[in-house]
C-alpha atoms as a PDB file:
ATOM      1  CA  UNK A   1     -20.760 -35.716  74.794  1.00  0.00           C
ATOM      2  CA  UNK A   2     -21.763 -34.821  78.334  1.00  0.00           C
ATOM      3  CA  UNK A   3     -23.968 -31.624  79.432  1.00  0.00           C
ATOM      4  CA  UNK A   4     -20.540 -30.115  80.965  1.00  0.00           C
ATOM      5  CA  UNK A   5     -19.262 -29.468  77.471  1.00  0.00           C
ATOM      6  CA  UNK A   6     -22.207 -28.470  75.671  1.00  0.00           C
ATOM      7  CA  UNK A   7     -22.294 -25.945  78.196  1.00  0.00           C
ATOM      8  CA  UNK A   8     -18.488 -24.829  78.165  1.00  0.00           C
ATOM      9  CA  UNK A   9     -18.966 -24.278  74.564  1.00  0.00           C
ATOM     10  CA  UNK A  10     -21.743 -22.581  74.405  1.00  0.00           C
ATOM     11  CA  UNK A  11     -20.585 -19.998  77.350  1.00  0.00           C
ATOM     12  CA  UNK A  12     -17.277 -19.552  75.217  1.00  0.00           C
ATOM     13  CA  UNK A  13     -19.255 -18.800  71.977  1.00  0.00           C
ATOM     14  CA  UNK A  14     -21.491 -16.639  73.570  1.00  0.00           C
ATOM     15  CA  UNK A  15     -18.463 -14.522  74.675  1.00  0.00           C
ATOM     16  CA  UNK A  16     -17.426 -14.751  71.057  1.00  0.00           C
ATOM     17  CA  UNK A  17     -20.781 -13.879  69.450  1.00  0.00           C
ATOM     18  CA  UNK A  18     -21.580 -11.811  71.119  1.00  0.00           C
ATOM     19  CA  UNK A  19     -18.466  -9.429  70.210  1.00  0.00           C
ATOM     20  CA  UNK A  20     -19.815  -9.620  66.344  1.00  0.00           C
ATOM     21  CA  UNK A  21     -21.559  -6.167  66.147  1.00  0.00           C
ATOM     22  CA  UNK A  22     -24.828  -5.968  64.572  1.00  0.00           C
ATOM     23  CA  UNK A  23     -23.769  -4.717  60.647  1.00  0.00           C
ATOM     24  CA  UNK A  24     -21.262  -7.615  60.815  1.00  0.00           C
ATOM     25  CA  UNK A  25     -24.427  -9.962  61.524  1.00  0.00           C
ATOM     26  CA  UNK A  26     -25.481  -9.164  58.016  1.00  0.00           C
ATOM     27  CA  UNK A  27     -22.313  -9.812  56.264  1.00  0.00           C
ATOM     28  CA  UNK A  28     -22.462 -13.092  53.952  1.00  0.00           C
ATOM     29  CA  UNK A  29     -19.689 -15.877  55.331  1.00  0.00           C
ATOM     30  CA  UNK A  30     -18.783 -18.338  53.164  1.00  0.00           C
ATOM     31  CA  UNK A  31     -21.913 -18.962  51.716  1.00  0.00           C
ATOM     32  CA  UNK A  32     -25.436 -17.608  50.995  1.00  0.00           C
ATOM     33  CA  UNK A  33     -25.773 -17.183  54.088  1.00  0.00           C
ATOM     34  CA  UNK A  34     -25.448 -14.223  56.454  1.00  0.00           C
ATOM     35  CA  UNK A  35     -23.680 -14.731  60.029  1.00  0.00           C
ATOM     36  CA  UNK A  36     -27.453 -14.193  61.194  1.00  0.00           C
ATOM     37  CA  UNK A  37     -28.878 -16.783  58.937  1.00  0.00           C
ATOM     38  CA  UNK A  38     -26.081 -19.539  60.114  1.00  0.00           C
ATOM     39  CA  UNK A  39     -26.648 -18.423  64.053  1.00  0.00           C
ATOM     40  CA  UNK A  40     -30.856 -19.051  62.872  1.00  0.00           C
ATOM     41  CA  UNK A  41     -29.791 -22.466  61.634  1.00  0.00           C
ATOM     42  CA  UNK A  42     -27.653 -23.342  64.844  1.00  0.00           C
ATOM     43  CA  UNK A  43     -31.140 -22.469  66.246  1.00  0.00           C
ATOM     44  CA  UNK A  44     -33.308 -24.567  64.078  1.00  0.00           C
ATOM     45  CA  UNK A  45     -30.473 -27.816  64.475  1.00  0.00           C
ATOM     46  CA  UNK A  46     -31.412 -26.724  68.462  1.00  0.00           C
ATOM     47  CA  UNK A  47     -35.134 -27.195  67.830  1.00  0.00           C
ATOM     48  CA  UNK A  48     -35.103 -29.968  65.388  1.00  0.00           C
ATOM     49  CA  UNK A  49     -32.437 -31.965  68.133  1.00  0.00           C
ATOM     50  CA  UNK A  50     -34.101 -31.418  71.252  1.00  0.00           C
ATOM     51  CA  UNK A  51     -37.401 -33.192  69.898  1.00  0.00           C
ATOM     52  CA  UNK A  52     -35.246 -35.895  68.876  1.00  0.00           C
ATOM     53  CA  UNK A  53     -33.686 -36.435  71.763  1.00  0.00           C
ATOM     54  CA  UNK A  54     -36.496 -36.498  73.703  1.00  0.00           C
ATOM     55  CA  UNK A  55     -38.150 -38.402  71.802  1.00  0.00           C
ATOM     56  CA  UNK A  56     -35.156 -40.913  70.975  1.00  0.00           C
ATOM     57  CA  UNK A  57     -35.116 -41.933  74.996  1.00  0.00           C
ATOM     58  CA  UNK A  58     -38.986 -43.665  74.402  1.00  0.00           C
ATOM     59  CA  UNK A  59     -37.707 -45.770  72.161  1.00  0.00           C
ATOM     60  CA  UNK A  60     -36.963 -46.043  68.246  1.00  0.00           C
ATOM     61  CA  UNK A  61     -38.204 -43.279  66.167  1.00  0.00           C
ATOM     62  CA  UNK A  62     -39.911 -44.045  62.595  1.00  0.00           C
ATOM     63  CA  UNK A  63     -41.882 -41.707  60.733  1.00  0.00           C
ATOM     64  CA  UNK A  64     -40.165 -38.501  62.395  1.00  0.00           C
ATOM     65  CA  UNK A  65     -39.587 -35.283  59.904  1.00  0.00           C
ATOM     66  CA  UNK A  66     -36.293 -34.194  58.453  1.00  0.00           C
ATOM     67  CA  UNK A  67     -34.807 -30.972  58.151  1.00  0.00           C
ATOM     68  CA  UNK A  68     -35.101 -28.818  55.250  1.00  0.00           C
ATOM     69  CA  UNK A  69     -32.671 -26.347  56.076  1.00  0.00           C
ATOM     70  CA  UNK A  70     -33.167 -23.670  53.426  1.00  0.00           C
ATOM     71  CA  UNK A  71     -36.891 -23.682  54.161  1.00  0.00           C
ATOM     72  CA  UNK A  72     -36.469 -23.723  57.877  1.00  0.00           C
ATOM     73  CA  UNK A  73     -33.883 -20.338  57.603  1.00  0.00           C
ATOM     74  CA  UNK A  74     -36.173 -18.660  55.242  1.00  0.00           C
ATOM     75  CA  UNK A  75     -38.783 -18.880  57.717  1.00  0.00           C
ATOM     76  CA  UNK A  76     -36.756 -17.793  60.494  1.00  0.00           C
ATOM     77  CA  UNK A  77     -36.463 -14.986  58.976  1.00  0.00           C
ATOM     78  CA  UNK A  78     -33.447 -14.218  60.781  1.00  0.00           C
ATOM     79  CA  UNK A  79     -32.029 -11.243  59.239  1.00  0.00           C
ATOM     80  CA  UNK A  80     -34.460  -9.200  60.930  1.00  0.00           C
ATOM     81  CA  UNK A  81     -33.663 -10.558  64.243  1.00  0.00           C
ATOM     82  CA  UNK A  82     -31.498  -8.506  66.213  1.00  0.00           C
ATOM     83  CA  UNK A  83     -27.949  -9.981  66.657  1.00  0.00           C
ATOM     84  CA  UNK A  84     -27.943  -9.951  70.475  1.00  0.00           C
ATOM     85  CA  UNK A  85     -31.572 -11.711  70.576  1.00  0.00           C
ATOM     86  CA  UNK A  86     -30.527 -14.020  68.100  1.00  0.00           C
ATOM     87  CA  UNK A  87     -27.040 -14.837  70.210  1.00  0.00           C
ATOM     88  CA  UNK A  88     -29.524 -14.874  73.812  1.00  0.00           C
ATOM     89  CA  UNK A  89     -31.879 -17.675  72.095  1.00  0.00           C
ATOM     90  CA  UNK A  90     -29.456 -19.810  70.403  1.00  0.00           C
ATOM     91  CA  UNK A  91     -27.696 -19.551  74.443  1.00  0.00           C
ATOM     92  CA  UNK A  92     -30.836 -20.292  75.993  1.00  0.00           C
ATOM     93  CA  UNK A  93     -31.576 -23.281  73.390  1.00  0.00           C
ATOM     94  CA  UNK A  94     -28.436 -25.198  73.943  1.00  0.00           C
ATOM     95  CA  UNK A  95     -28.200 -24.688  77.562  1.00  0.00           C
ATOM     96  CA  UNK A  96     -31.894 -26.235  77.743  1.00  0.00           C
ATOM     97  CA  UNK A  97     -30.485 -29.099  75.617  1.00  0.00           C
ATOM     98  CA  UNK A  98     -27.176 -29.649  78.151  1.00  0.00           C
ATOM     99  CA  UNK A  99     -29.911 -30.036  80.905  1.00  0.00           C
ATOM    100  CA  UNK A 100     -31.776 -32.324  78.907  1.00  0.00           C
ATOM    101  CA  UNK A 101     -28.051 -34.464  78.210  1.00  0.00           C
ATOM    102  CA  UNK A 102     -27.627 -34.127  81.813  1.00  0.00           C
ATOM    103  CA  UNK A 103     -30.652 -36.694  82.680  1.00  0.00           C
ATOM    104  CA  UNK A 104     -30.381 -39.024  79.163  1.00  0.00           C
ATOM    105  CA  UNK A 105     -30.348 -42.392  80.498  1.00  0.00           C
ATOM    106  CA  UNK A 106     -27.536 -44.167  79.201  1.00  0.00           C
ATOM    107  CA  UNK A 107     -29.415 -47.179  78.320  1.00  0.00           C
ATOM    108  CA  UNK A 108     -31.188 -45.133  75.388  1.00  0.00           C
ATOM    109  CA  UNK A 109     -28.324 -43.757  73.412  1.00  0.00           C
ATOM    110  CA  UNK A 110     -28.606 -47.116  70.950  1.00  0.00           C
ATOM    111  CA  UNK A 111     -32.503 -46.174  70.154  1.00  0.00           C
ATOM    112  CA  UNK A 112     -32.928 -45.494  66.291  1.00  0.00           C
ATOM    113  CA  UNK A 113     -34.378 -42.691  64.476  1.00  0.00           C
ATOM    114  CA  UNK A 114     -35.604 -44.860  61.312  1.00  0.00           C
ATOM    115  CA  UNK A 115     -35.386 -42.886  58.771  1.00  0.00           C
ATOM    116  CA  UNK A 116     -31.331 -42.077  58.054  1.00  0.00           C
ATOM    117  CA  UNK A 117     -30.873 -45.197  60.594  1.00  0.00           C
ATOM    118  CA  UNK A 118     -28.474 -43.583  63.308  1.00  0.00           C
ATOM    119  CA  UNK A 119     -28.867 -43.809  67.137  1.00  0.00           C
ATOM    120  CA  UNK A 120     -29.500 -41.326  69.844  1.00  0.00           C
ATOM    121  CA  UNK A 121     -25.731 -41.512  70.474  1.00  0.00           C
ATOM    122  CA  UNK A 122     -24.696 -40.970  67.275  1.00  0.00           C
ATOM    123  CA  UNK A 123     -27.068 -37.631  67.187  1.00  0.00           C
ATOM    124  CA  UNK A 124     -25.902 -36.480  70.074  1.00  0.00           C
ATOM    125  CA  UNK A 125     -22.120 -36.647  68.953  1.00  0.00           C
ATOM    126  CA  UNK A 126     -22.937 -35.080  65.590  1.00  0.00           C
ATOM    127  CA  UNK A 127     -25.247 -32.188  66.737  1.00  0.00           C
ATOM    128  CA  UNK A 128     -21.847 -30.612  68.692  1.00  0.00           C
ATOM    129  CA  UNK A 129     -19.733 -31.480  66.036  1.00  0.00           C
ATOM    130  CA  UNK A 130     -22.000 -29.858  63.269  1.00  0.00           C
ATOM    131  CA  UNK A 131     -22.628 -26.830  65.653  1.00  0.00           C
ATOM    132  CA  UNK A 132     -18.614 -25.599  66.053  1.00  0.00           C
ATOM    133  CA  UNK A 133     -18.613 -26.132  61.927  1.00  0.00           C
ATOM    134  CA  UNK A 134     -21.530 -23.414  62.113  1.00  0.00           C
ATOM    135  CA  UNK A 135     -19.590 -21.671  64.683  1.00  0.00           C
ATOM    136  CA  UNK A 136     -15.985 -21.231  63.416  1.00  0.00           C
ATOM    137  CA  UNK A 137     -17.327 -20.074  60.051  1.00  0.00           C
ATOM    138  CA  UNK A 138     -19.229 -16.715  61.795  1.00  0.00           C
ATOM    139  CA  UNK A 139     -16.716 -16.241  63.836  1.00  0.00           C
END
């Protein structure tokens, strides 16, 4: 994935978002979830990502946390986030990461995070593909 399309998609779906008004936000999709809480864990994938890429490009990563999701939303607390502040930050987030994409050196996308034993690459790929899963189901 290059920076170019992490940006197009994330000025489309801001476009999109942002159009969800703010009782909407709170309406459960497809889950236990609220269209806030999924949004919050689009954010916390942001967080979670960016430290791995960066970190990813020094070399191979051992010892590095995972993600428990469930804890990580819950301690968002994103239902009491307004909608447009939650849409502005999960904008700002990604559009930090597409700069980040912009200067990966190519020559560190096969560097491992240890623990579920996939590359830099491979994260990369993923973390677009799981965030327009996210994305199509508030929508």
């Amino acid at each position: 994935m290059d920076a170019s399309h992490l940006q197009g998609l994330v000025g489309e779906w801001t476009e999109r978002l942002s159009r969800i008004s703010e009782p909407d936000s709170l309406q459960v999709v497809g889950s236990i979830w609220t269209r806030k809480q999924l949004l919050g864990h689009l954010v916390d994938s942001a967080a979670n990502n960016y430290q791995r890429f960066v970190r990813l490009q020094q070399g191979n990563l051992a010892g590095f946390p995972g993600y428990d999701q469930e804890f990580w939303v819950a301690a968002g607390n994103y239902n009491q986030c307004p909608w447009v502040d939650l849409v502005d930050f999960w904008r700002l987030y990604n559009l930090r990461i597409a700069a980040l994409l912009e200067i990966l050196p190519a020559d560190c996308e096969a560097n491992v995070w240890e623990g579920p034993e996939v590359n830099l690459g491979f994260l990369v790929q993923d973390f677009t593909r799981h965030m327009l899963h996210h994305l199509a189901r508030i929508s």
